[in-house]
PDB file of N, CA and C in Angstrom:
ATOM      1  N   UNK A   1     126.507 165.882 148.841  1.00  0.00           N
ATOM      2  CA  UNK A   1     127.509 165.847 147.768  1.00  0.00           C
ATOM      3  C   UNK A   1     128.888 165.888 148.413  1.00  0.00           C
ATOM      4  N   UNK A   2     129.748 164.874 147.903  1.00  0.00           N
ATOM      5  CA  UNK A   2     130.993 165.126 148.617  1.00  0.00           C
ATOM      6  C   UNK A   2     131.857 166.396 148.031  1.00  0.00           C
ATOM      7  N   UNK A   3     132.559 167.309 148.954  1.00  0.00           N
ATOM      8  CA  UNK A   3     133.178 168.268 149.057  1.00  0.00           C
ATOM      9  C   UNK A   3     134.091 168.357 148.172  1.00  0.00           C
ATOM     10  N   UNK A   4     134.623 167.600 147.596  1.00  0.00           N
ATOM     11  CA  UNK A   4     135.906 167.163 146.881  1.00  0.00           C
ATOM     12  C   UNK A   4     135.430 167.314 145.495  1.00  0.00           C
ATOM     13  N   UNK A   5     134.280 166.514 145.284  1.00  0.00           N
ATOM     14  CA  UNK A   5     132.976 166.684 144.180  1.00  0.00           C
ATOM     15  C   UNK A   5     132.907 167.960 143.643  1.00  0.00           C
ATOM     16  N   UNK A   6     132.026 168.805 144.661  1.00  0.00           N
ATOM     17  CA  UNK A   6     131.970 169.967 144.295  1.00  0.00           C
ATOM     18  C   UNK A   6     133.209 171.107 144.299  1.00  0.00           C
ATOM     19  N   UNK A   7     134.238 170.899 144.737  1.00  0.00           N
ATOM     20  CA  UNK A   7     135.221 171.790 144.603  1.00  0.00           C
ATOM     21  C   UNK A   7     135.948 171.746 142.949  1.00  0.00           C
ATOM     22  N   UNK A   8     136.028 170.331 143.031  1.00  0.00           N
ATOM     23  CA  UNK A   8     136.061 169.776 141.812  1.00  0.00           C
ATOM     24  C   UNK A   8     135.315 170.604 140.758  1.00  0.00           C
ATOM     25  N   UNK A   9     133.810 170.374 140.476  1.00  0.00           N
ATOM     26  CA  UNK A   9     133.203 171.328 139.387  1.00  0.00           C
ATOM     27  C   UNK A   9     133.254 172.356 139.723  1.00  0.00           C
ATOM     28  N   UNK A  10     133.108 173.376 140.624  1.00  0.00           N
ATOM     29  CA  UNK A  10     133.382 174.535 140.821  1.00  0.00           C
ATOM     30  C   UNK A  10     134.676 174.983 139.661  1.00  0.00           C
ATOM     31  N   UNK A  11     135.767 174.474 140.604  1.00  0.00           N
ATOM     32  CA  UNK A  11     136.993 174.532 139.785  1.00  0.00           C
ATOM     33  C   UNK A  11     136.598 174.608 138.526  1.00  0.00           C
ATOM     34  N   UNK A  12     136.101 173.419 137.744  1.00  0.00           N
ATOM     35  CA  UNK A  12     136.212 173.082 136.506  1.00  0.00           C
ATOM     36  C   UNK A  12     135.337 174.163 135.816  1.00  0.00           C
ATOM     37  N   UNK A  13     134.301 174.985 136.367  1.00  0.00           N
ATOM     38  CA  UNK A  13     133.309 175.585 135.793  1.00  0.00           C
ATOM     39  C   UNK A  13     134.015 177.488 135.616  1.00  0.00           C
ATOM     40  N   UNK A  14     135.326 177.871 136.584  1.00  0.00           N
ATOM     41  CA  UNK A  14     135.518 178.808 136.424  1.00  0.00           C
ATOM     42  C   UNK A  14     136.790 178.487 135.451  1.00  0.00           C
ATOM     43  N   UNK A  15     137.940 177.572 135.525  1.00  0.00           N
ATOM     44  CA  UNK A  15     138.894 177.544 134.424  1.00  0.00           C
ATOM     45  C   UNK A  15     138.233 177.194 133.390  1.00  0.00           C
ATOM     46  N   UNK A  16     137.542 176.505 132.442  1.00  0.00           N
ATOM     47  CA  UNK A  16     136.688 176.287 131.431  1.00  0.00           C
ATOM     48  C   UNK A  16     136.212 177.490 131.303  1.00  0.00           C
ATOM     49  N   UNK A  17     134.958 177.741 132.286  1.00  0.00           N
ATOM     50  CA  UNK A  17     134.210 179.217 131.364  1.00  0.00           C
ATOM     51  C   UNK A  17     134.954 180.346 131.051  1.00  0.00           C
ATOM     52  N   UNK A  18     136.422 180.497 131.867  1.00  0.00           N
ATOM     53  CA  UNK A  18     136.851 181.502 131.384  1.00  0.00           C
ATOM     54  C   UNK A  18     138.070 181.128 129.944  1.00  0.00           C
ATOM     55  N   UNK A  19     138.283 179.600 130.082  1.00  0.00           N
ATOM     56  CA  UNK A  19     138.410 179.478 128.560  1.00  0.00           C
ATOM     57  C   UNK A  19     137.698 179.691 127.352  1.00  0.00           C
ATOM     58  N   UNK A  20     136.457 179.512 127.477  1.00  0.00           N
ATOM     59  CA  UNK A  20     135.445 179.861 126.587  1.00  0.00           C
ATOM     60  C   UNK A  20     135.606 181.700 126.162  1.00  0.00           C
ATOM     61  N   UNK A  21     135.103 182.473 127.314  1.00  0.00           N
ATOM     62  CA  UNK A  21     135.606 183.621 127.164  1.00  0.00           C
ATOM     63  C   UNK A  21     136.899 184.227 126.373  1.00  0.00           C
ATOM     64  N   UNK A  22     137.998 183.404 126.760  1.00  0.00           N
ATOM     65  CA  UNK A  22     139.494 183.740 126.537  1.00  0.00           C
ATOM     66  C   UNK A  22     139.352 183.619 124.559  1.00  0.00           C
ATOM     67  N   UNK A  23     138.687 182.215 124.091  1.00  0.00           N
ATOM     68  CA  UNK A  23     138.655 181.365 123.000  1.00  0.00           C
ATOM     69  C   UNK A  23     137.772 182.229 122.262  1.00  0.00           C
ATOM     70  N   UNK A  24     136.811 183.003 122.850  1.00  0.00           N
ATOM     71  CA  UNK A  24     135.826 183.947 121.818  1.00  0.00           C
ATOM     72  C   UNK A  24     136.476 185.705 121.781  1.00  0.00           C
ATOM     73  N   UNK A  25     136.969 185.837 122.757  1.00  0.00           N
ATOM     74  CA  UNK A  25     138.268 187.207 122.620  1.00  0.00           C
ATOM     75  C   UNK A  25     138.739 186.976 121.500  1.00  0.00           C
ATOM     76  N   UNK A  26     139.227 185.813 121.975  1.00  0.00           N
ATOM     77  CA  UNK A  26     141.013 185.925 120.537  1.00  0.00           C
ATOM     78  C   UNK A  26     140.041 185.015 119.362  1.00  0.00           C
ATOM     79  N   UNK A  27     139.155 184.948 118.963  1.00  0.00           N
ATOM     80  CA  UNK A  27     138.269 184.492 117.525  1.00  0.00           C
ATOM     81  C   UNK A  27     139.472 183.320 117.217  1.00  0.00           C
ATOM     82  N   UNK A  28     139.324 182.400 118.149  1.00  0.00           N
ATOM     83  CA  UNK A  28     140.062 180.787 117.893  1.00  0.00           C
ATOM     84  C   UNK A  28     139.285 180.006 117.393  1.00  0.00           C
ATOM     85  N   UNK A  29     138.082 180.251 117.080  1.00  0.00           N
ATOM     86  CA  UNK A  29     137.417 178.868 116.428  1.00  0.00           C
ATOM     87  C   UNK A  29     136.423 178.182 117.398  1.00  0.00           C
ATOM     88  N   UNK A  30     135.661 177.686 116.806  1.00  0.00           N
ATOM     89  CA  UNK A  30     134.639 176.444 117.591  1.00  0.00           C
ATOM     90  C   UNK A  30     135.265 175.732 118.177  1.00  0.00           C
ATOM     91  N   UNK A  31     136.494 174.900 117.635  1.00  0.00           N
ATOM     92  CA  UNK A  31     137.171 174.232 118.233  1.00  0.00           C
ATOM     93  C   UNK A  31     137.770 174.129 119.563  1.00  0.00           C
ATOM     94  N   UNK A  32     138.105 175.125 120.571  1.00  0.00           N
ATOM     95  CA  UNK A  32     138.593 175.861 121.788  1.00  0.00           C
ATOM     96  C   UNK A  32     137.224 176.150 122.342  1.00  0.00           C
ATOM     97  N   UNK A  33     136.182 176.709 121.482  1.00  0.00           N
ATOM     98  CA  UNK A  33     134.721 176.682 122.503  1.00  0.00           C
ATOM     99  C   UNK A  33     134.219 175.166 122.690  1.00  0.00           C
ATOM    100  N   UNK A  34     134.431 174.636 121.871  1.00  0.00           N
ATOM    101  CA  UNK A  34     133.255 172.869 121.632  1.00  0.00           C
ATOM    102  C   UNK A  34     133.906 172.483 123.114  1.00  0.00           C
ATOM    103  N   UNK A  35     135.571 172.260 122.929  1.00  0.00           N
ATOM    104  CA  UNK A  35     136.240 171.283 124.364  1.00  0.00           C
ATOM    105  C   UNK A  35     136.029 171.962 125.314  1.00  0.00           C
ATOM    106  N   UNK A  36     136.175 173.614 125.455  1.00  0.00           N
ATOM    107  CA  UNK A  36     136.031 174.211 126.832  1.00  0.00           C
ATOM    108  C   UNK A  36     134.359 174.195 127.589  1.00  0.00           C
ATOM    109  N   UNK A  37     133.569 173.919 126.509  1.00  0.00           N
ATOM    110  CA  UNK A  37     132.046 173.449 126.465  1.00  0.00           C
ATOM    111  C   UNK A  37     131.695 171.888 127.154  1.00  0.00           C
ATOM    112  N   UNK A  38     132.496 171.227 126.587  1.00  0.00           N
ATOM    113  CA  UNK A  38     132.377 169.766 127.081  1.00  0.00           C
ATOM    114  C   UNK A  38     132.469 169.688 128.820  1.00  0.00           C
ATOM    115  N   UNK A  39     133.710 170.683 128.888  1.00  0.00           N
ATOM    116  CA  UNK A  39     134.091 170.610 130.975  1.00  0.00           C
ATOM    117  C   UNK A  39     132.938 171.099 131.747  1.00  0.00           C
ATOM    118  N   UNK A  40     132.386 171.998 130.879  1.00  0.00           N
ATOM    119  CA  UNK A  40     131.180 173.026 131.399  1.00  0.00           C
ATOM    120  C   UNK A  40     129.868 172.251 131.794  1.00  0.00           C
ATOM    121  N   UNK A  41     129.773 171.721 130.719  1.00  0.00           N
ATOM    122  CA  UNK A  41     128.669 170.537 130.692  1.00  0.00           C
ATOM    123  C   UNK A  41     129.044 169.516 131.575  1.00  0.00           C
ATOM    124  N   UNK A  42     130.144 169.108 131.663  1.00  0.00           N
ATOM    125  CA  UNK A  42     130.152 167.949 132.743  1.00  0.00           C
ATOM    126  C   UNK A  42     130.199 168.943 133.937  1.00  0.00           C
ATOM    127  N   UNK A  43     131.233 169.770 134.178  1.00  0.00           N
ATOM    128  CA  UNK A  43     130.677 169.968 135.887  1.00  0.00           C
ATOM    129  C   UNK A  43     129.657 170.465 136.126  1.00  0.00           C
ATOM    130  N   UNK A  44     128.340 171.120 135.264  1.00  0.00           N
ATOM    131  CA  UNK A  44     127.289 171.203 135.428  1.00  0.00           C
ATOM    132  C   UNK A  44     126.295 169.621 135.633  1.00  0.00           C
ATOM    133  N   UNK A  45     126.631 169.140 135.238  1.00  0.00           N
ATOM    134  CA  UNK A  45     126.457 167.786 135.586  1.00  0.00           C
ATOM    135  C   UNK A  45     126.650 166.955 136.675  1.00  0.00           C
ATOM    136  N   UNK A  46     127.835 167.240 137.275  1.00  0.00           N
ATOM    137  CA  UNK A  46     128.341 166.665 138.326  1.00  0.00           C
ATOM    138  C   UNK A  46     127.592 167.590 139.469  1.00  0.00           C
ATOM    139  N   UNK A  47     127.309 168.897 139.468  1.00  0.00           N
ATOM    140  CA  UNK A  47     126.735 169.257 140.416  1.00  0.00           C
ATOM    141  C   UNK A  47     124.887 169.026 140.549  1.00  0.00           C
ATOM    142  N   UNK A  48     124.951 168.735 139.695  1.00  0.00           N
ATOM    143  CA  UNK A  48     122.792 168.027 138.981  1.00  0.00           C
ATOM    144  C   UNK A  48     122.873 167.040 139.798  1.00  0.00           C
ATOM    145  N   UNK A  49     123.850 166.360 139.477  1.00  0.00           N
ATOM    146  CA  UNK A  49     124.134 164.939 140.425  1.00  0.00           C
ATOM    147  C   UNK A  49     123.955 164.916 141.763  1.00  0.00           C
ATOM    148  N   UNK A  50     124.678 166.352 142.275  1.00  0.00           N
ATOM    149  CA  UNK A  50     124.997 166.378 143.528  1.00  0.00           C
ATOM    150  C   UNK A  50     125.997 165.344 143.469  1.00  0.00           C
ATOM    151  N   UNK A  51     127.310 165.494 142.650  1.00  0.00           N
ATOM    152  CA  UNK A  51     128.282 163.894 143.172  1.00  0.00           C
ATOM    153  C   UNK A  51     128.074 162.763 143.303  1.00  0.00           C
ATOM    154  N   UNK A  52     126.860 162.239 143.190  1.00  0.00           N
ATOM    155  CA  UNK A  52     126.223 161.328 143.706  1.00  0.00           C
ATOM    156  C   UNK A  52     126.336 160.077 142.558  1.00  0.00           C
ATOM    157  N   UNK A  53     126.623 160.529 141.183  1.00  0.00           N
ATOM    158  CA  UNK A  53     126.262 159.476 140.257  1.00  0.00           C
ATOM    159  C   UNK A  53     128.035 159.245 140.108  1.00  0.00           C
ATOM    160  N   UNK A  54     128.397 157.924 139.864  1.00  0.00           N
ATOM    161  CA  UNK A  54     130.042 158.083 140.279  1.00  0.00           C
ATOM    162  C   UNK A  54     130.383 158.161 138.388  1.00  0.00           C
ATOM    163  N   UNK A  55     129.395 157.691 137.852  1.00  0.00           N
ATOM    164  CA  UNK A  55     130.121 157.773 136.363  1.00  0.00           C
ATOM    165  C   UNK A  55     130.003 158.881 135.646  1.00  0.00           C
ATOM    166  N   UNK A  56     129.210 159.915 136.470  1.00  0.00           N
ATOM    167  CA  UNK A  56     129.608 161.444 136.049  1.00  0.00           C
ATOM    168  C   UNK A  56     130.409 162.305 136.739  1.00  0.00           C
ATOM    169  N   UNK A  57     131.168 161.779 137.582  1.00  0.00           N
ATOM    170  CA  UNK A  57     132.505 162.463 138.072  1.00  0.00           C
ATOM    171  C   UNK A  57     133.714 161.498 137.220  1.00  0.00           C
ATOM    172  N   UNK A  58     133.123 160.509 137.704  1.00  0.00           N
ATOM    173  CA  UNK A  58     134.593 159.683 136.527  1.00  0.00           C
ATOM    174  C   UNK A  58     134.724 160.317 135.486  1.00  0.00           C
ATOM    175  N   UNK A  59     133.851 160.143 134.648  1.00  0.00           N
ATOM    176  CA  UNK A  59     134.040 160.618 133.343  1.00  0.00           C
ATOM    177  C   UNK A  59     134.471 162.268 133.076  1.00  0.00           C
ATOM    178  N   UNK A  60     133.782 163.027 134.147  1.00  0.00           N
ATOM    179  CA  UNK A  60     134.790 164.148 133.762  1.00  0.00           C
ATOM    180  C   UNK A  60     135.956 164.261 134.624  1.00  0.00           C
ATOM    181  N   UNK A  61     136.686 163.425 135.278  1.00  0.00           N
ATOM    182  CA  UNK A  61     137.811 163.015 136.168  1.00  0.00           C
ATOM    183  C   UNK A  61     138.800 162.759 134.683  1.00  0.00           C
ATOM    184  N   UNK A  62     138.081 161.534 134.169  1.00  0.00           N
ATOM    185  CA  UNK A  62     139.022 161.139 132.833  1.00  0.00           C
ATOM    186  C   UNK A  62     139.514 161.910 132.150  1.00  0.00           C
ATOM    187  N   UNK A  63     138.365 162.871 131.787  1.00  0.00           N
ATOM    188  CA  UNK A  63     138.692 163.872 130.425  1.00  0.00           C
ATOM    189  C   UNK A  63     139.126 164.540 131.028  1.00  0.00           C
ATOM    190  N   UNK A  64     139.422 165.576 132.679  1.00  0.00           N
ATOM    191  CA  UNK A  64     140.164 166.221 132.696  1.00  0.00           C
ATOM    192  C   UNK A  64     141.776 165.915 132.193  1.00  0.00           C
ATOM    193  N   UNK A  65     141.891 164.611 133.110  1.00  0.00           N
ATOM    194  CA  UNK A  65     143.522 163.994 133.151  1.00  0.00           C
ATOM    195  C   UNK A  65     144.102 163.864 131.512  1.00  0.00           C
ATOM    196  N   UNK A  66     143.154 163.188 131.215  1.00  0.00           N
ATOM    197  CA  UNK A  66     143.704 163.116 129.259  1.00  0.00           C
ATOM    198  C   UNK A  66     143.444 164.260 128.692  1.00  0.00           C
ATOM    199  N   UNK A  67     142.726 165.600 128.606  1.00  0.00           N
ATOM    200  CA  UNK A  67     142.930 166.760 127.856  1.00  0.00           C
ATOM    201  C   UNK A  67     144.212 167.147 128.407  1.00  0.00           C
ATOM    202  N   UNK A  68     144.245 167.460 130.058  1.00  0.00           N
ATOM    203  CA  UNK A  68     145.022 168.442 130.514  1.00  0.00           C
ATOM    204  C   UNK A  68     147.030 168.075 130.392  1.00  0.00           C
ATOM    205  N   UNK A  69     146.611 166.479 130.359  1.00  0.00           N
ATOM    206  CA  UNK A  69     148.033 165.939 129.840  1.00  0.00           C
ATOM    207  C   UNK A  69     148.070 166.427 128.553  1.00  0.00           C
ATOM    208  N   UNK A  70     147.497 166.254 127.328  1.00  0.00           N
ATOM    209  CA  UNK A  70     147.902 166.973 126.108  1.00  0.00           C
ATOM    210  C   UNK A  70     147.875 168.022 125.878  1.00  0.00           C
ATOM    211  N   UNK A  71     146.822 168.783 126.465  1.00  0.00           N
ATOM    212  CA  UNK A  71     147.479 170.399 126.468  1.00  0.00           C
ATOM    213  C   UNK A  71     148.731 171.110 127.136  1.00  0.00           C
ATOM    214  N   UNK A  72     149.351 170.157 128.378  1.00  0.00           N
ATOM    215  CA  UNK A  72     150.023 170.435 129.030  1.00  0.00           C
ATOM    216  C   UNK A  72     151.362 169.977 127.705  1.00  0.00           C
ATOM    217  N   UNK A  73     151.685 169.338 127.694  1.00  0.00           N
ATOM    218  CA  UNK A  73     152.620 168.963 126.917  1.00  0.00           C
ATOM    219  C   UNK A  73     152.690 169.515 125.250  1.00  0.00           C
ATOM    220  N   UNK A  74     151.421 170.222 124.897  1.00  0.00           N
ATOM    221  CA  UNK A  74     151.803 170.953 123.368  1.00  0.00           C
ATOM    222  C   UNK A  74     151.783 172.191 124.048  1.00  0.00           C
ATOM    223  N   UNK A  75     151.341 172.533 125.093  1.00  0.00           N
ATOM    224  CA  UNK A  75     151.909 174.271 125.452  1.00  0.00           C
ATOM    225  C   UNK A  75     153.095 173.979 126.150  1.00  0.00           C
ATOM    226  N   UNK A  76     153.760 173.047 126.224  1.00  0.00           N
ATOM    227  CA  UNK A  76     155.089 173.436 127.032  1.00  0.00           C
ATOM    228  C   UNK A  76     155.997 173.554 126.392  1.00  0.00           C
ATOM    229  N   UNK A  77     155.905 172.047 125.140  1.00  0.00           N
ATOM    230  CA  UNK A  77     156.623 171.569 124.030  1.00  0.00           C
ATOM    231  C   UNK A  77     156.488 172.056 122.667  1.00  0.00           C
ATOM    232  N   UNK A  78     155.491 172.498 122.434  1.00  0.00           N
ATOM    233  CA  UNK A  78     155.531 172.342 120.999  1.00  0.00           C
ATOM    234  C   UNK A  78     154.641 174.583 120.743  1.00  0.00           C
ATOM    235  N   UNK A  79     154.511 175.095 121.512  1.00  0.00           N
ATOM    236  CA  UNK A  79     153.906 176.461 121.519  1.00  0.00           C
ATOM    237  C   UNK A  79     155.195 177.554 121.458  1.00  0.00           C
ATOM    238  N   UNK A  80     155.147 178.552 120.964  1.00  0.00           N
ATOM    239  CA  UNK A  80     155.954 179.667 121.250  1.00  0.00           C
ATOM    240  C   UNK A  80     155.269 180.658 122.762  1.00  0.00           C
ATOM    241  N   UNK A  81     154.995 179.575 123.405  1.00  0.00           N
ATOM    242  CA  UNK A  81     154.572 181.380 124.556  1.00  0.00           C
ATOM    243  C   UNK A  81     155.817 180.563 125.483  1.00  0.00           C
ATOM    244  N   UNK A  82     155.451 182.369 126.375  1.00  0.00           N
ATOM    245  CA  UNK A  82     156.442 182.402 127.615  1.00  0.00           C
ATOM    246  C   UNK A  82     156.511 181.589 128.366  1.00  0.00           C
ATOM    247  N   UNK A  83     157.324 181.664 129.596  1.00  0.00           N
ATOM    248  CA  UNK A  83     158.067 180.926 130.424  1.00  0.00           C
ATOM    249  C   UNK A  83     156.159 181.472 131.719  1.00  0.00           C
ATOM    250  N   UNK A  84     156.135 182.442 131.515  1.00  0.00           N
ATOM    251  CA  UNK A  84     154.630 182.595 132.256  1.00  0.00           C
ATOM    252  C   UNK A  84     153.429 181.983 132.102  1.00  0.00           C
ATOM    253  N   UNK A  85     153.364 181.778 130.583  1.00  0.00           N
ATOM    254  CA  UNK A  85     152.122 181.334 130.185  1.00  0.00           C
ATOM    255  C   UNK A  85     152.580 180.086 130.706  1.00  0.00           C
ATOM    256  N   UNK A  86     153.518 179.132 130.103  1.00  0.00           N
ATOM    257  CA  UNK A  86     154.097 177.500 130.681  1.00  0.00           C
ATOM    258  C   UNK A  86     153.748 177.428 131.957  1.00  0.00           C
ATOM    259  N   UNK A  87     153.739 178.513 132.839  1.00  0.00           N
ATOM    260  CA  UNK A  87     153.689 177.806 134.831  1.00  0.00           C
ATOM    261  C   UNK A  87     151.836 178.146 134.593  1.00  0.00           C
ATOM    262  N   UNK A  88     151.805 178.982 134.514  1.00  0.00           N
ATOM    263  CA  UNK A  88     150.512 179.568 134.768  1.00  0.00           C
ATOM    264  C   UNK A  88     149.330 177.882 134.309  1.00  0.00           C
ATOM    265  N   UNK A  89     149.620 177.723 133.025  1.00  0.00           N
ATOM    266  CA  UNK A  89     148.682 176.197 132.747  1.00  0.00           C
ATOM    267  C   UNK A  89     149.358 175.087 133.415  1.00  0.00           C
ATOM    268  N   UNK A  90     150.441 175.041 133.690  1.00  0.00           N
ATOM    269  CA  UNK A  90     150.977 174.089 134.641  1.00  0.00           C
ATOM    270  C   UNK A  90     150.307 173.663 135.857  1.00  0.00           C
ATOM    271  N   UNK A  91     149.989 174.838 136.454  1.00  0.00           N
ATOM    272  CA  UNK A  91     149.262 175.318 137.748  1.00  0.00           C
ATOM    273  C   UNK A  91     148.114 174.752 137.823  1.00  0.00           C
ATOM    274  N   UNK A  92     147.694 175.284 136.510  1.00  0.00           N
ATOM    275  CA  UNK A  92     145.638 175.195 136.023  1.00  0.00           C
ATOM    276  C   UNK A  92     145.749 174.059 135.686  1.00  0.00           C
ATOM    277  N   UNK A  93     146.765 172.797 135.367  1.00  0.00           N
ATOM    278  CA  UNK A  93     147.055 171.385 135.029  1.00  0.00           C
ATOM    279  C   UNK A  93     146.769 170.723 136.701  1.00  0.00           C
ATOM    280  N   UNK A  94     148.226 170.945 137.185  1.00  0.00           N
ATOM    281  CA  UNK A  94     148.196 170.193 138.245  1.00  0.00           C
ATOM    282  C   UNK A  94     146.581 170.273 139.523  1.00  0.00           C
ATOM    283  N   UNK A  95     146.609 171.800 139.662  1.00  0.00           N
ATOM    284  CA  UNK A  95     145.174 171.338 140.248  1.00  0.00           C
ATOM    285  C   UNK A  95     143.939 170.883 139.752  1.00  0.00           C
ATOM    286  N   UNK A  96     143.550 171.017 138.250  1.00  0.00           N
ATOM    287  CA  UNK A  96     142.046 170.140 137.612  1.00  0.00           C
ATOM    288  C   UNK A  96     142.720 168.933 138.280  1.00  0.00           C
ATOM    289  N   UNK A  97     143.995 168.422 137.826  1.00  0.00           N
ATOM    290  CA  UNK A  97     144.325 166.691 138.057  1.00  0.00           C
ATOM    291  C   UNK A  97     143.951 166.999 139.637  1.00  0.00           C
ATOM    292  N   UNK A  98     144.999 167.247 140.206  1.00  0.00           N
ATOM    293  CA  UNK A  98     144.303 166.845 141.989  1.00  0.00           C
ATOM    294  C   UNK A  98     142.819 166.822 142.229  1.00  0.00           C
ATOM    295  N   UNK A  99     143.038 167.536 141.861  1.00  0.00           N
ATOM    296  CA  UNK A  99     140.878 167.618 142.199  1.00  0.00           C
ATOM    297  C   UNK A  99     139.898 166.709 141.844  1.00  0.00           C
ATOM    298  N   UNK A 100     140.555 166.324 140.299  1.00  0.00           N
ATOM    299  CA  UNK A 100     139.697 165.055 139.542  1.00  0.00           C
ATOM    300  C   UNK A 100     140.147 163.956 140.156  1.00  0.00           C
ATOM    301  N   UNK A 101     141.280 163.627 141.163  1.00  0.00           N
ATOM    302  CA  UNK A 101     141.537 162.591 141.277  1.00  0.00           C
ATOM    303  C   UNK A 101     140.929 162.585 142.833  1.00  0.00           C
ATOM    304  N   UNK A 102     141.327 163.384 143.240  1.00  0.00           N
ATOM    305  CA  UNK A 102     140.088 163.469 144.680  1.00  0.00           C
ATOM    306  C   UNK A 102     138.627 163.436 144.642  1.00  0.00           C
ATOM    307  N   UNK A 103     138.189 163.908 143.926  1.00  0.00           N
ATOM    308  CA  UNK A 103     137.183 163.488 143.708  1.00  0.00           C
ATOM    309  C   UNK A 103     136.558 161.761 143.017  1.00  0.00           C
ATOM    310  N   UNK A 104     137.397 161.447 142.587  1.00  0.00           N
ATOM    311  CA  UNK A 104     136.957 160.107 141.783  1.00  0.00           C
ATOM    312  C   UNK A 104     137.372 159.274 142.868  1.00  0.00           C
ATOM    313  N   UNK A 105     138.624 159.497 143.923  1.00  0.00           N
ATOM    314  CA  UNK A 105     138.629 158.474 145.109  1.00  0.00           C
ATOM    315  C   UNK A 105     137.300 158.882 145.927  1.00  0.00           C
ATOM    316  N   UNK A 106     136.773 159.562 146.187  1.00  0.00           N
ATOM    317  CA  UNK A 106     135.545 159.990 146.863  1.00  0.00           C
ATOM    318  C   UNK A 106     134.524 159.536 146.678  1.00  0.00           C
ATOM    319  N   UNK A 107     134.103 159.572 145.557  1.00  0.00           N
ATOM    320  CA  UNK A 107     132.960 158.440 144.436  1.00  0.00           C
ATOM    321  C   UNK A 107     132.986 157.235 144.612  1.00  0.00           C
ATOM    322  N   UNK A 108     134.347 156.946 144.205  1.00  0.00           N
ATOM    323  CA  UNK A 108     134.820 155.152 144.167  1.00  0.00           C
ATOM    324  C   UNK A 108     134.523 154.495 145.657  1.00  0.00           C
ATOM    325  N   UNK A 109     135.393 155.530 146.852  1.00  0.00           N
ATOM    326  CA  UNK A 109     135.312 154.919 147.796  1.00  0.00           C
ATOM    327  C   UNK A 109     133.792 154.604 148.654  1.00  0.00           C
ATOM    328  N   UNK A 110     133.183 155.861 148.312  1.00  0.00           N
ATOM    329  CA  UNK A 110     131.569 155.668 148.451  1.00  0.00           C
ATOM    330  C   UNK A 110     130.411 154.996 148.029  1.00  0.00           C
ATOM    331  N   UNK A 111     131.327 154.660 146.851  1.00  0.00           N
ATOM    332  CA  UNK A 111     130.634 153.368 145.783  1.00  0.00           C
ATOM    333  C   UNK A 111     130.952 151.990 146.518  1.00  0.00           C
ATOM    334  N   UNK A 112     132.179 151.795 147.073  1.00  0.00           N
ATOM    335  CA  UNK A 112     132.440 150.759 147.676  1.00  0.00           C
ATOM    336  C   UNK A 112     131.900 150.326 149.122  1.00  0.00           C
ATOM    337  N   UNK A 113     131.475 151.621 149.953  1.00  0.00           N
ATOM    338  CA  UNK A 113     131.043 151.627 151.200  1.00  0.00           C
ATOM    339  C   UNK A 113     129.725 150.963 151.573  1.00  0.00           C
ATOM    340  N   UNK A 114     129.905 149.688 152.436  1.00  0.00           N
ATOM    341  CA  UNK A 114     128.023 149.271 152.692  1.00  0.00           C
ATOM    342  C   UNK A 114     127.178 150.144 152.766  1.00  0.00           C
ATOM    343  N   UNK A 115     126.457 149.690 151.953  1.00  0.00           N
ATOM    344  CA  UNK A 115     125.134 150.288 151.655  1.00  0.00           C
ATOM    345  C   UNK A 115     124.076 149.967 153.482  1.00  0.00           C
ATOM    346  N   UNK A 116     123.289 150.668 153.978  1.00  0.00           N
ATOM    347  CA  UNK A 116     122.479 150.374 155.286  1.00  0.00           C
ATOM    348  C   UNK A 116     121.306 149.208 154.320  1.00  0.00           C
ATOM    349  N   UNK A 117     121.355 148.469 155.043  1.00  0.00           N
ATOM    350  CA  UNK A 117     120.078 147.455 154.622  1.00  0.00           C
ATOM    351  C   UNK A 117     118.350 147.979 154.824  1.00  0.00           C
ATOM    352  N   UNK A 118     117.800 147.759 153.830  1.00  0.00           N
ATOM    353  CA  UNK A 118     116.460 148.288 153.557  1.00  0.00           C
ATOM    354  C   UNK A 118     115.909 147.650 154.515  1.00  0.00           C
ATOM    355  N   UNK A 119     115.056 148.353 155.023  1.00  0.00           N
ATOM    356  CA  UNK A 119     113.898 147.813 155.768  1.00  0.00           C
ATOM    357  C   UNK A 119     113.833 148.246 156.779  1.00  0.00           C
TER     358      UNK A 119
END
């Protein structure tokens, strides 16, 4: 499994599950468990894989970049919390993105790499 892969779900499996946690504290609704559920399930996935299947790192590569852009931008823009809470998901933004994107060049590029000929 490439390294990048698994750092990747790792990552994704402790910021998620402890969203889940955070989302059943403060009684937010299904809604905050269902999406923080979805990451869970994919990087449990991605590690089933062992990295290996590239359209189950893509795909949770994607959904990181497009959730974490809209959450990033209604907690910065449009939320009443602090100037702490703003860096703190900033943080938990910018590295899911690095990671998802290292990882999906990792996939891609391994997807692209000759295959050894059978026989």
């Amino acid at each position: 499994m490439p390294r990048s892969s698994t750092a990747f779900a790792v990552w994704t499996l402790v910021v998620w599950g402890g969203r889940i946690r955070n989302a059943l504290d403060g009684d937010e609704g299904a809604g905050a468990v269902v999406l923080a559920a979805t990451f869970v399930v994919g990087a449990v996935a991605v590690l089933a894989t062992r990295g290996r299947v590239a359209a189950v790192v893509l795909a949770l590569a994607g959904w990181t970049v497009a959730v974490w852009t809209v959450r990033l931008v209604d907690i910065a823009a449009f939320s009443d919390r602090g100037a702490a809470f703003v860096a703190v998901h900033a943080v938990l933004a910018v590295v899911s993105v690095a990671l998802a994107a290292a990882a999906a060049r990792a996939v891609t590029r391994s997807a692209r790499a000759p295959q050894p000929a059978a026989g």
